[in-house]
C-alpha atoms as a PDB file:
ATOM      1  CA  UNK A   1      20.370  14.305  10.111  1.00  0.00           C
ATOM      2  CA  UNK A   2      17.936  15.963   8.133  1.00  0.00           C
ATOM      3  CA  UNK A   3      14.138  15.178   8.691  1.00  0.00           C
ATOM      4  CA  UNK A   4      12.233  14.149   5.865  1.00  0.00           C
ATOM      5  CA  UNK A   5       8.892  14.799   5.298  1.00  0.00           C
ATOM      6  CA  UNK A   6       7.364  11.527   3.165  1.00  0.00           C
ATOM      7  CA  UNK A   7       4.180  13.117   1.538  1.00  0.00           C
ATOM      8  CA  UNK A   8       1.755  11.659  -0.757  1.00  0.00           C
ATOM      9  CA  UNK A   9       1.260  11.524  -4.740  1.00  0.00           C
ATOM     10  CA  UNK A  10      -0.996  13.894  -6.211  1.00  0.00           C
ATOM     11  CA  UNK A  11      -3.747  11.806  -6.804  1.00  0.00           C
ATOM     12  CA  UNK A  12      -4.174  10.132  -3.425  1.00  0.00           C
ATOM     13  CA  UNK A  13      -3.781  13.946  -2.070  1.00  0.00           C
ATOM     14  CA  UNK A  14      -5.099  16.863  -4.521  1.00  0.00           C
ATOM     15  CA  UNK A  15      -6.534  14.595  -7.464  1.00  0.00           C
ATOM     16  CA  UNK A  16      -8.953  11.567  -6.671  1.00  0.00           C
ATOM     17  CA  UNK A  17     -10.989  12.160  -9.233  1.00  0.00           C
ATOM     18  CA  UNK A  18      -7.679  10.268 -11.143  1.00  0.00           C
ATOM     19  CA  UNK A  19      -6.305   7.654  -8.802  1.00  0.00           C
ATOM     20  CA  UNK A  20      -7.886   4.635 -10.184  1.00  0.00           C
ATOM     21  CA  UNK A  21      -6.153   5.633 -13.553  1.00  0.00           C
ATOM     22  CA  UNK A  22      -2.576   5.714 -12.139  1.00  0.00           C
ATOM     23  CA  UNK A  23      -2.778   2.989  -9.368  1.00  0.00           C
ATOM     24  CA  UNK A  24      -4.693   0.155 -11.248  1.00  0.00           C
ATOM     25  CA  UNK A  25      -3.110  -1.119 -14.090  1.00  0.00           C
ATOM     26  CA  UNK A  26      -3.279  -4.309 -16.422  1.00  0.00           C
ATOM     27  CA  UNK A  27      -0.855  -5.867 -13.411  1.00  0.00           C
ATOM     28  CA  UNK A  28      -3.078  -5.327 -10.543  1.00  0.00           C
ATOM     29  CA  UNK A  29      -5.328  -8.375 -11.262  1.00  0.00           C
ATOM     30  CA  UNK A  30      -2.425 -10.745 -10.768  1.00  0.00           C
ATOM     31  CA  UNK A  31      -0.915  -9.260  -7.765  1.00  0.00           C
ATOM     32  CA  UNK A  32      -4.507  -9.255  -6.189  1.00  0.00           C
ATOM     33  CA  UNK A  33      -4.405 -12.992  -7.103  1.00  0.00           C
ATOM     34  CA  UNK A  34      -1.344 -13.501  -5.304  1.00  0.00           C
ATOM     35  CA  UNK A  35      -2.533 -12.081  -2.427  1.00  0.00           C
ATOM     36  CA  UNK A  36      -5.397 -14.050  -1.996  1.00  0.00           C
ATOM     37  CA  UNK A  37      -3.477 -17.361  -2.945  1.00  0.00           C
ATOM     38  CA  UNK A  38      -1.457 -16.120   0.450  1.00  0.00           C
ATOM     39  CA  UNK A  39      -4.476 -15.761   2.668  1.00  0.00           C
ATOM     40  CA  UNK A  40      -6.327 -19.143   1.650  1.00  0.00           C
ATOM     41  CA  UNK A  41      -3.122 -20.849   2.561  1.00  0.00           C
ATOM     42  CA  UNK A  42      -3.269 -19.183   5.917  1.00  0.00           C
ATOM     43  CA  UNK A  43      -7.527 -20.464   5.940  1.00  0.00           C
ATOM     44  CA  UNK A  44      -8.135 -16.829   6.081  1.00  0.00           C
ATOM     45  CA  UNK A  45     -11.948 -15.649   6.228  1.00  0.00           C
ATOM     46  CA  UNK A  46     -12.562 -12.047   7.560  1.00  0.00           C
ATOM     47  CA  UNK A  47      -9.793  -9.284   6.077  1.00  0.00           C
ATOM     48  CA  UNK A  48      -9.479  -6.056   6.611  1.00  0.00           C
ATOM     49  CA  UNK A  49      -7.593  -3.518   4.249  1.00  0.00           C
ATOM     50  CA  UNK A  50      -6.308  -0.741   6.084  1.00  0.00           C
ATOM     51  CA  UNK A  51      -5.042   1.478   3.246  1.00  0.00           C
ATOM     52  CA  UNK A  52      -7.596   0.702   0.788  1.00  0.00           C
ATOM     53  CA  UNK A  53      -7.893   3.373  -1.286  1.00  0.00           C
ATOM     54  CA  UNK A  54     -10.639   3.008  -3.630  1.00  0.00           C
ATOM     55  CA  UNK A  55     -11.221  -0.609  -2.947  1.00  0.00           C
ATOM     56  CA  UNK A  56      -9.205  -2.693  -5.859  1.00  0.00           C
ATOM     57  CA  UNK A  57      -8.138  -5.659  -3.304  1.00  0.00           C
ATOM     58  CA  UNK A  58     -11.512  -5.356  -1.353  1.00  0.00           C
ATOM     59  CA  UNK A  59     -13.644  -5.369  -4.156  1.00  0.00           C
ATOM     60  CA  UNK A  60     -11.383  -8.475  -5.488  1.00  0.00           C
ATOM     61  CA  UNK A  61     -11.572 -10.352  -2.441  1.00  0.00           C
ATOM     62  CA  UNK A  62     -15.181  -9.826  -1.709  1.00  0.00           C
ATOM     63  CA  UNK A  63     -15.750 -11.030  -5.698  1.00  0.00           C
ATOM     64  CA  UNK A  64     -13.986 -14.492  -4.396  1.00  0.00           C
ATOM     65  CA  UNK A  65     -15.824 -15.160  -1.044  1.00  0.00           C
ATOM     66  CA  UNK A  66     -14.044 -13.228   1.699  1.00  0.00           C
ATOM     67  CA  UNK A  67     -15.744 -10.730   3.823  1.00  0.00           C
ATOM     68  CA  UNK A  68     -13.778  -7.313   4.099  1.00  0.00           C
ATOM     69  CA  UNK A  69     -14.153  -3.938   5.181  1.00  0.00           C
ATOM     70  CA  UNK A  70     -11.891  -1.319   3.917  1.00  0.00           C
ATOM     71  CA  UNK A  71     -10.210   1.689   5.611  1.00  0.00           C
ATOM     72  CA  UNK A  72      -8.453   4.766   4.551  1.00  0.00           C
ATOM     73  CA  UNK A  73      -7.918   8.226   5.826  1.00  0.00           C
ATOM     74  CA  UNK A  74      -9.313   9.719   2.286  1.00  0.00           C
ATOM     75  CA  UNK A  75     -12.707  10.479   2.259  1.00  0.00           C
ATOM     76  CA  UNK A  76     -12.962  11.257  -1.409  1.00  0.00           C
ATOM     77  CA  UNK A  77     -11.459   7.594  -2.520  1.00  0.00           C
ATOM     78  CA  UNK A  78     -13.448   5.805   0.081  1.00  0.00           C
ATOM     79  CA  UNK A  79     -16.811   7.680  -1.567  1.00  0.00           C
ATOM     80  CA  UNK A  80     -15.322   6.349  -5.557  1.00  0.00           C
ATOM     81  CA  UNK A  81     -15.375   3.014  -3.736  1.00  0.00           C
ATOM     82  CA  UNK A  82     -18.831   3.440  -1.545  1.00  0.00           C
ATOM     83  CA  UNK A  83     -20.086   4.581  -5.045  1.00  0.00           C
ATOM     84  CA  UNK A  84     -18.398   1.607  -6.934  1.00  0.00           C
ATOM     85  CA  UNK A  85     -19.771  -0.883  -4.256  1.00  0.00           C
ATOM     86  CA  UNK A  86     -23.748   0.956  -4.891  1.00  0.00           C
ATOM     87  CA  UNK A  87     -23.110   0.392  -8.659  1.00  0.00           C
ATOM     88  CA  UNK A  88     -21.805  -3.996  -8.340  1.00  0.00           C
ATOM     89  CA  UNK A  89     -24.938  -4.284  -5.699  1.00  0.00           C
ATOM     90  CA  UNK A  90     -22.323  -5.550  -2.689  1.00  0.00           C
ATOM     91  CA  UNK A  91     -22.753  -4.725   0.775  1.00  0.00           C
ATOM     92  CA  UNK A  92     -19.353  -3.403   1.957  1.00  0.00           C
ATOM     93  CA  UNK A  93     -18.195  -1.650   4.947  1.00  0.00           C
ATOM     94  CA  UNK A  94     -15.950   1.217   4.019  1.00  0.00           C
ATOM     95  CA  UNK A  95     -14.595   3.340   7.190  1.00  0.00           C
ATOM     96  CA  UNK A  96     -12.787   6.345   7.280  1.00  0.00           C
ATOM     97  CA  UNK A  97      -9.671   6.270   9.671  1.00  0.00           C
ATOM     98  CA  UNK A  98      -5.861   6.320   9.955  1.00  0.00           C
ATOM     99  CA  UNK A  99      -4.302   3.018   9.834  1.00  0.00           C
ATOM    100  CA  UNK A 100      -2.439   3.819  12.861  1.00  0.00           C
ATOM    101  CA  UNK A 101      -4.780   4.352  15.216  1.00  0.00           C
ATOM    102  CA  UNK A 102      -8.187   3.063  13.874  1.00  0.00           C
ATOM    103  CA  UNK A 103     -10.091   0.141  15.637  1.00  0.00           C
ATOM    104  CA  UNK A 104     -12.413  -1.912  13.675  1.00  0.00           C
ATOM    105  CA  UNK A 105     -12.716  -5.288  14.937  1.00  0.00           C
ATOM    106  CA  UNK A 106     -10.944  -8.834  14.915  1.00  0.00           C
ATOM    107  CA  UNK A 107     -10.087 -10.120  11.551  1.00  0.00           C
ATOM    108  CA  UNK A 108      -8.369 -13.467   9.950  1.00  0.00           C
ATOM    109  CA  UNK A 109      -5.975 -10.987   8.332  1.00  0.00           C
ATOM    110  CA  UNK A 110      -5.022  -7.524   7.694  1.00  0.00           C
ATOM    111  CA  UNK A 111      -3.547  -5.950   4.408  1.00  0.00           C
ATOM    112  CA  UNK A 112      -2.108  -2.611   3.476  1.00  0.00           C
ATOM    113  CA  UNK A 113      -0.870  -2.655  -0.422  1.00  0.00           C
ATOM    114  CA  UNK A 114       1.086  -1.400  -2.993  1.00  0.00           C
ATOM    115  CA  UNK A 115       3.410   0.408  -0.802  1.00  0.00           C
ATOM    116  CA  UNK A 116       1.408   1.886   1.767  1.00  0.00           C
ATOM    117  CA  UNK A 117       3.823   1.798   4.779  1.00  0.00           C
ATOM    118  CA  UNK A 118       5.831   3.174   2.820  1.00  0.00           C
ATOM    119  CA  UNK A 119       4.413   6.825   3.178  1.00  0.00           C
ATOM    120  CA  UNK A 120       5.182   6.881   7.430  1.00  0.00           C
ATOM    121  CA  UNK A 121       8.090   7.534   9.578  1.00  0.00           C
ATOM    122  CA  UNK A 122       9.660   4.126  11.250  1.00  0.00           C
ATOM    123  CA  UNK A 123       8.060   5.403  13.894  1.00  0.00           C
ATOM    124  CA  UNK A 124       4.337   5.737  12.480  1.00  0.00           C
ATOM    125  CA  UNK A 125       5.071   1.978  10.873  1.00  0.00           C
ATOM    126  CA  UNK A 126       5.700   0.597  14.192  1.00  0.00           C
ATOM    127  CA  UNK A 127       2.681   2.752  15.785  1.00  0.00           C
ATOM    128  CA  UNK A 128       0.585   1.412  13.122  1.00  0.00           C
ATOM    129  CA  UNK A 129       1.977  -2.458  13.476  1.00  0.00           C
ATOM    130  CA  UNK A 130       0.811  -2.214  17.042  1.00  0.00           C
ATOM    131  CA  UNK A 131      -3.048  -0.822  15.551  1.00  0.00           C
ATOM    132  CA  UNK A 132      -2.811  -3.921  12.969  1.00  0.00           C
ATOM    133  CA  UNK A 133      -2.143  -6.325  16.197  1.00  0.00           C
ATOM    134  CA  UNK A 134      -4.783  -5.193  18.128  1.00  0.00           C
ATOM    135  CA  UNK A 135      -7.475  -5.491  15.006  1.00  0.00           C
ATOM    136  CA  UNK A 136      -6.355  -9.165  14.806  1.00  0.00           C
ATOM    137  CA  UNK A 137      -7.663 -12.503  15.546  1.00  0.00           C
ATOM    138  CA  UNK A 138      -4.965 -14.451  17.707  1.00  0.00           C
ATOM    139  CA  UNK A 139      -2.812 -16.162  15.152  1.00  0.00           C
ATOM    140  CA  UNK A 140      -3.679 -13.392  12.592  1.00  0.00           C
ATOM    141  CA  UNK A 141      -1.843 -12.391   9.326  1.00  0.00           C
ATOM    142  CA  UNK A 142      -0.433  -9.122   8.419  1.00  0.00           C
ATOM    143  CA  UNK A 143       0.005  -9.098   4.393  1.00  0.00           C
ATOM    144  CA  UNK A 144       2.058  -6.226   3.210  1.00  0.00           C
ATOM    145  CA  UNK A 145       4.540  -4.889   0.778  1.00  0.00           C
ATOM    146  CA  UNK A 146       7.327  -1.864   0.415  1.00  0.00           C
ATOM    147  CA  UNK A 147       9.979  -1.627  -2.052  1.00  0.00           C
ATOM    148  CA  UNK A 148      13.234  -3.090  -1.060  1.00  0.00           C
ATOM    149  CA  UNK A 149      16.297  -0.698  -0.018  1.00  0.00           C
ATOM    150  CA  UNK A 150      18.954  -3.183  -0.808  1.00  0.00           C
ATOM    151  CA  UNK A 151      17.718  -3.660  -4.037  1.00  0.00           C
ATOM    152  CA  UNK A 152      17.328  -0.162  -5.417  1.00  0.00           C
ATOM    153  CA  UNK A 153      21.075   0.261  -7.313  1.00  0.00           C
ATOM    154  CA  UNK A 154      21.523   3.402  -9.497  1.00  0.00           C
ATOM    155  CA  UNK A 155      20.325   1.897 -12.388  1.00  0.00           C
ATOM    156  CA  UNK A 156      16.982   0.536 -10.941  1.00  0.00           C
ATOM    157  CA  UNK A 157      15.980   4.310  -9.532  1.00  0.00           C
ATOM    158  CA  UNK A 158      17.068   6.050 -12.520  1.00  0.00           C
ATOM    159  CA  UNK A 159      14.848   3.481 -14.438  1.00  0.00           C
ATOM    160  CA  UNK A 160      11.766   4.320 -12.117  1.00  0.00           C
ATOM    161  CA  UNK A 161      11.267   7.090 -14.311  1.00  0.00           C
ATOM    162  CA  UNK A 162       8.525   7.345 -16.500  1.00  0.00           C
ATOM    163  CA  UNK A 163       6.481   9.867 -19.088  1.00  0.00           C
ATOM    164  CA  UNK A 164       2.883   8.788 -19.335  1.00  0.00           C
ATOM    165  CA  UNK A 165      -0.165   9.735 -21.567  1.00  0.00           C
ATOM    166  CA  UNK A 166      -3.391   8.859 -20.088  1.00  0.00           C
ATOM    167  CA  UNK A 167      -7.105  10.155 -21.426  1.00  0.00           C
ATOM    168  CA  UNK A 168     -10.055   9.932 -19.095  1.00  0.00           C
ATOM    169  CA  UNK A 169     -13.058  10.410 -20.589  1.00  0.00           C
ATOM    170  CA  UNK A 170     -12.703  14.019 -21.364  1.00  0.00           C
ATOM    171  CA  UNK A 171      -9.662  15.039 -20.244  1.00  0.00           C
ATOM    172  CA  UNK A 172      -5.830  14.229 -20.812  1.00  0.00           C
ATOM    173  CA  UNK A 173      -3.328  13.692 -18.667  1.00  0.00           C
ATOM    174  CA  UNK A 174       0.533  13.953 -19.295  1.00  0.00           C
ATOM    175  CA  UNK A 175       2.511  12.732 -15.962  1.00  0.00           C
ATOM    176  CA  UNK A 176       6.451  12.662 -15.773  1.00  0.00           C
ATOM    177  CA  UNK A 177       7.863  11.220 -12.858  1.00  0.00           C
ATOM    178  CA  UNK A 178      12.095  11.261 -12.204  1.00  0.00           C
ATOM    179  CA  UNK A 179      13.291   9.589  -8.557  1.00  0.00           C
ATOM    180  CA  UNK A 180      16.272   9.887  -6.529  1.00  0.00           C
ATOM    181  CA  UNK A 181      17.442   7.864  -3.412  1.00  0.00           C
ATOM    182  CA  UNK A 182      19.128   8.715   0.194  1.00  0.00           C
ATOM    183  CA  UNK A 183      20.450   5.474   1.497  1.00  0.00           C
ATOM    184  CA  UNK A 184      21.324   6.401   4.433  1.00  0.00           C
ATOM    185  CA  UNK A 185      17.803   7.432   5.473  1.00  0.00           C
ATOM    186  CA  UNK A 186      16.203   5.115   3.170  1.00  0.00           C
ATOM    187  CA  UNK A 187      14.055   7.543   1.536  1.00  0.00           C
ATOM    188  CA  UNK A 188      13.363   7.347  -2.323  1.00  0.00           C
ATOM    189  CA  UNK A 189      11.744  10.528  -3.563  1.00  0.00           C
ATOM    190  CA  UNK A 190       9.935  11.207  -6.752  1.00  0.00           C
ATOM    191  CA  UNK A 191       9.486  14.262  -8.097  1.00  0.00           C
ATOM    192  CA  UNK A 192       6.220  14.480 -10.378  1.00  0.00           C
ATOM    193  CA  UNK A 193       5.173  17.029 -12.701  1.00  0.00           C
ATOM    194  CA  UNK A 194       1.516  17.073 -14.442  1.00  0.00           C
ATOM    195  CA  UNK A 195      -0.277  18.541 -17.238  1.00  0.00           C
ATOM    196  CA  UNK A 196      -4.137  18.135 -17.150  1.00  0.00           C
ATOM    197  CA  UNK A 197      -6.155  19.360 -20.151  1.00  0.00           C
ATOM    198  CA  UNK A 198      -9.860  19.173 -20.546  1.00  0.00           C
ATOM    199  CA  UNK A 199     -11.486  19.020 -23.397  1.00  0.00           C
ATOM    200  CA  UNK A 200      -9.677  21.598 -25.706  1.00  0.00           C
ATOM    201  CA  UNK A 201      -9.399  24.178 -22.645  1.00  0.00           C
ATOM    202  CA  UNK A 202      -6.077  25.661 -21.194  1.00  0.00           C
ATOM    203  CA  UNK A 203      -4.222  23.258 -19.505  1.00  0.00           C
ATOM    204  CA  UNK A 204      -3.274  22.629 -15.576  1.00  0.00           C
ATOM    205  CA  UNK A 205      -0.079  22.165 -14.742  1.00  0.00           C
ATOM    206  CA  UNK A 206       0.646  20.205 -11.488  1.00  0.00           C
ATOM    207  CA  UNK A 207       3.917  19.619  -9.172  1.00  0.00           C
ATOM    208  CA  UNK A 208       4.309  17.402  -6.455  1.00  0.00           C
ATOM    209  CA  UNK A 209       7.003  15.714  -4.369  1.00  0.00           C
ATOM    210  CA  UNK A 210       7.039  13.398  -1.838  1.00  0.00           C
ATOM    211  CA  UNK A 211       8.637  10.630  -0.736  1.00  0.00           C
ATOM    212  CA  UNK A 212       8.962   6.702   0.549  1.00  0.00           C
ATOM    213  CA  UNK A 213      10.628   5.518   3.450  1.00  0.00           C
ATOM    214  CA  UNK A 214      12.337   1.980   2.044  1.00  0.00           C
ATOM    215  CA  UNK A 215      13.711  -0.880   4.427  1.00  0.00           C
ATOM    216  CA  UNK A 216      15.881  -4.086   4.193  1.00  0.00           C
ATOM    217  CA  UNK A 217      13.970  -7.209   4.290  1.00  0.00           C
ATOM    218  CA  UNK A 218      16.231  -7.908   7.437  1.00  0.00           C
ATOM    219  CA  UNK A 219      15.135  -4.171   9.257  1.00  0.00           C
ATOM    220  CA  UNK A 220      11.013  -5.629   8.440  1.00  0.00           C
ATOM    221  CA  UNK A 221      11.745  -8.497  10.274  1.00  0.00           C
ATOM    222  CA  UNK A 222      13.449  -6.763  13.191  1.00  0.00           C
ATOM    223  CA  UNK A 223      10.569  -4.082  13.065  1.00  0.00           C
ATOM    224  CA  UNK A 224       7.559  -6.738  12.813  1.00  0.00           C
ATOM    225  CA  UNK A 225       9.763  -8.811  15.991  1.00  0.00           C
ATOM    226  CA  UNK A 226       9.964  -6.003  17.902  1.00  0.00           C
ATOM    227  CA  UNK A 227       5.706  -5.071  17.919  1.00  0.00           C
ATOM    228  CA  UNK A 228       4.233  -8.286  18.300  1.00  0.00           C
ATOM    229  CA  UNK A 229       4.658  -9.907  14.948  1.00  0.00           C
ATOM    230  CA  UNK A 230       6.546 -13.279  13.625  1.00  0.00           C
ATOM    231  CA  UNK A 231       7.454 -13.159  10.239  1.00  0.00           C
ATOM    232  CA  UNK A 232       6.694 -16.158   8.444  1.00  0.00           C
ATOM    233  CA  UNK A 233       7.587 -15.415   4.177  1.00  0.00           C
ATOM    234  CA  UNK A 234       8.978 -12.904   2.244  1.00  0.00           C
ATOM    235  CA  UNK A 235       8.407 -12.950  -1.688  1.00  0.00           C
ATOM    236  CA  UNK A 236       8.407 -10.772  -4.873  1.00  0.00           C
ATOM    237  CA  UNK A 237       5.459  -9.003  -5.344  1.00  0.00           C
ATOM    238  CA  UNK A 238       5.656 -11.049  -8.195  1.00  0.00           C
ATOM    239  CA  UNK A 239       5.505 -14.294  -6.631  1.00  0.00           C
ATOM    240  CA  UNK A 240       9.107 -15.016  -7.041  1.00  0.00           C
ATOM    241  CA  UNK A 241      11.679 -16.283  -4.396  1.00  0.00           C
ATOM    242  CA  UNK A 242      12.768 -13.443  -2.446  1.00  0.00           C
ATOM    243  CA  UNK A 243      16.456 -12.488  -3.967  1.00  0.00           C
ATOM    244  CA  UNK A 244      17.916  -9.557  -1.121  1.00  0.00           C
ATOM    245  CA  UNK A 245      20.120  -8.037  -4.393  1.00  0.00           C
ATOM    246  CA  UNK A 246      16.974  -7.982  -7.254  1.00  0.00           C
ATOM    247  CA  UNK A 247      13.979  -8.199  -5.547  1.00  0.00           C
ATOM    248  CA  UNK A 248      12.196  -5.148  -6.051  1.00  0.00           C
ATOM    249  CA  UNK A 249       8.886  -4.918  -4.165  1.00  0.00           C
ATOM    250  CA  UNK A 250       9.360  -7.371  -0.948  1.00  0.00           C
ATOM    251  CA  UNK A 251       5.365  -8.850   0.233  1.00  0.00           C
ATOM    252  CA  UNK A 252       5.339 -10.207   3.258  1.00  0.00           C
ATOM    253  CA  UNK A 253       3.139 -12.262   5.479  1.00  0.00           C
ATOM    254  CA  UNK A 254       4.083 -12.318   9.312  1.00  0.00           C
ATOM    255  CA  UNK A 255       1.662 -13.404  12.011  1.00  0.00           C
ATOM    256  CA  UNK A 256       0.340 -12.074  15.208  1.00  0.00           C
ATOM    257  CA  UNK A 257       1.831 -13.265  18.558  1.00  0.00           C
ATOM    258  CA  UNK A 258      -0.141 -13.590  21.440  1.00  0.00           C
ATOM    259  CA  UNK A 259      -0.322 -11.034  23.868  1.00  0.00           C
ATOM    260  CA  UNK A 260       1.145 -13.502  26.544  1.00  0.00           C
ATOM    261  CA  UNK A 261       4.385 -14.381  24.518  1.00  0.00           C
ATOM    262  CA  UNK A 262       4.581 -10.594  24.051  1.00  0.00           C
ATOM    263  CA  UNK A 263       4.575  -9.460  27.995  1.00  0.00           C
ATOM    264  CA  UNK A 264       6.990 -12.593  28.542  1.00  0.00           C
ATOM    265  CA  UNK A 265       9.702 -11.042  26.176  1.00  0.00           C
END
């Protein structure tokens, strides 16, 4: 079997400067709502986001009374969202580190968003579900989401693909973006292509490729089991009921089990 190697888009890797324009969009507010409708039912306090990025669910969570630190392995988008913080006057802890292996304290909950597992090996998802354990309270939640392998038909990848105008201030972006699948890996790939003008000057063009590593919402379950986690829903990012067949983005919410019931298995 041929090894993969996953990757990361452009602008989380080569671009920052342009990640807020292609990763918040007039749907984030709602899925941030959702998310925080899931940890007040759980009486959740203290979070910490360990793929934050720039800050979008941190920023919305602090907004609404939560206390949350943020960590990603980017030090250019945790500086946009140290500088963002400066500018809306909150004091925020933003720490560099990878999600697998950081430790940052005990928290209520624990969130990594918009497809964040997606971009490790099985392997580095179940290292990093044994970091998320240990920077729990007992009884913790683990919120995440990943695009859903049994739900990505021919039709729904070839429809992934998009052609995008975007200006920013002074400087235009065209992005195309086609995707393909291996099912028997479980890897969708995109393939991107970019053309960045500024101002009226020659353009940049830009390729990238990289890739996700999907799962079943039955493989999460086995995978969250098997490193110290019960899983207690799975929903549409949406906030639908969780359809195996259509639902596209699976979010789920599984809980910490105590070290004891862990050595006893």
């Amino acid at each position: 079997m041929t090894k993969i190697k996953l990757g990361l888009p452009l602008e989380y890797k080569k671009k920052p400067q342009y990640f807020n324009a292609w990763n918040i969009g007039e749907d984030t507010a709602s899925k941030n709502a959702l998310i925080e409708g899931l940890l007040k039912k759980h009486k959740v306090e203290t979070v910490l986001d360990l793929t934050c990025g720039t800050g979008s669910q941190v920023f919305f969570l602090t907004e609404r009374g939560y206390s949350c630190t943020g960590a990603d392995f980017s030090p250019a988008l945790l500086e946009i969202a140290r500088e963002k913080a400066r500018q809306k006057n909150l004091d925020i802890r933003f720490i560099e580190g990878d999600m697998r292996t950081i430790k940052v304290g005990t928290f209520d909950a624990v969130i990594t968003i918009f497809n964040a597992i997606g971009h490790l090996s099985k392997s580095g998802f179940a290292k990093a579900l044994r970091n998320t354990h240990r920077n729990l309270k007992e009884g913790g939640i683990y919120v995440f989401d990943i695009l859903n392998l049994e739900a990505m038909t021919d039709p729904v990848v070839t429809d992934l693909a998009y052609y995008i105008h975007k200006k920013i201030d002074d400087t235009q972006i065209l992005s195309m973006q086609c995707s393909a699948i291996n099912r028997e890996q479980g890897i969708l790939t995109s393939y991107d292509s970019y053309l960045i003008q500024k101002n009226a000057n020659k353009p940049e063009r830009s390729h990238n490729t990289f890739s996700l590593q999907l799962y079943t919402a039955e493989e999460l379950q086995d995978i969250l089991a098997q490193n110290g986690f019960e899983t207690l829903s799975q929903q549409g990012m949406e906030g639908a009921e969780f359809s195996a067949k259509t639902t596209l983005n699976i979010l789920t919410v599984a809980r910490k089990r105590s070290n004891k019931v862990i050595n006893r298995l």
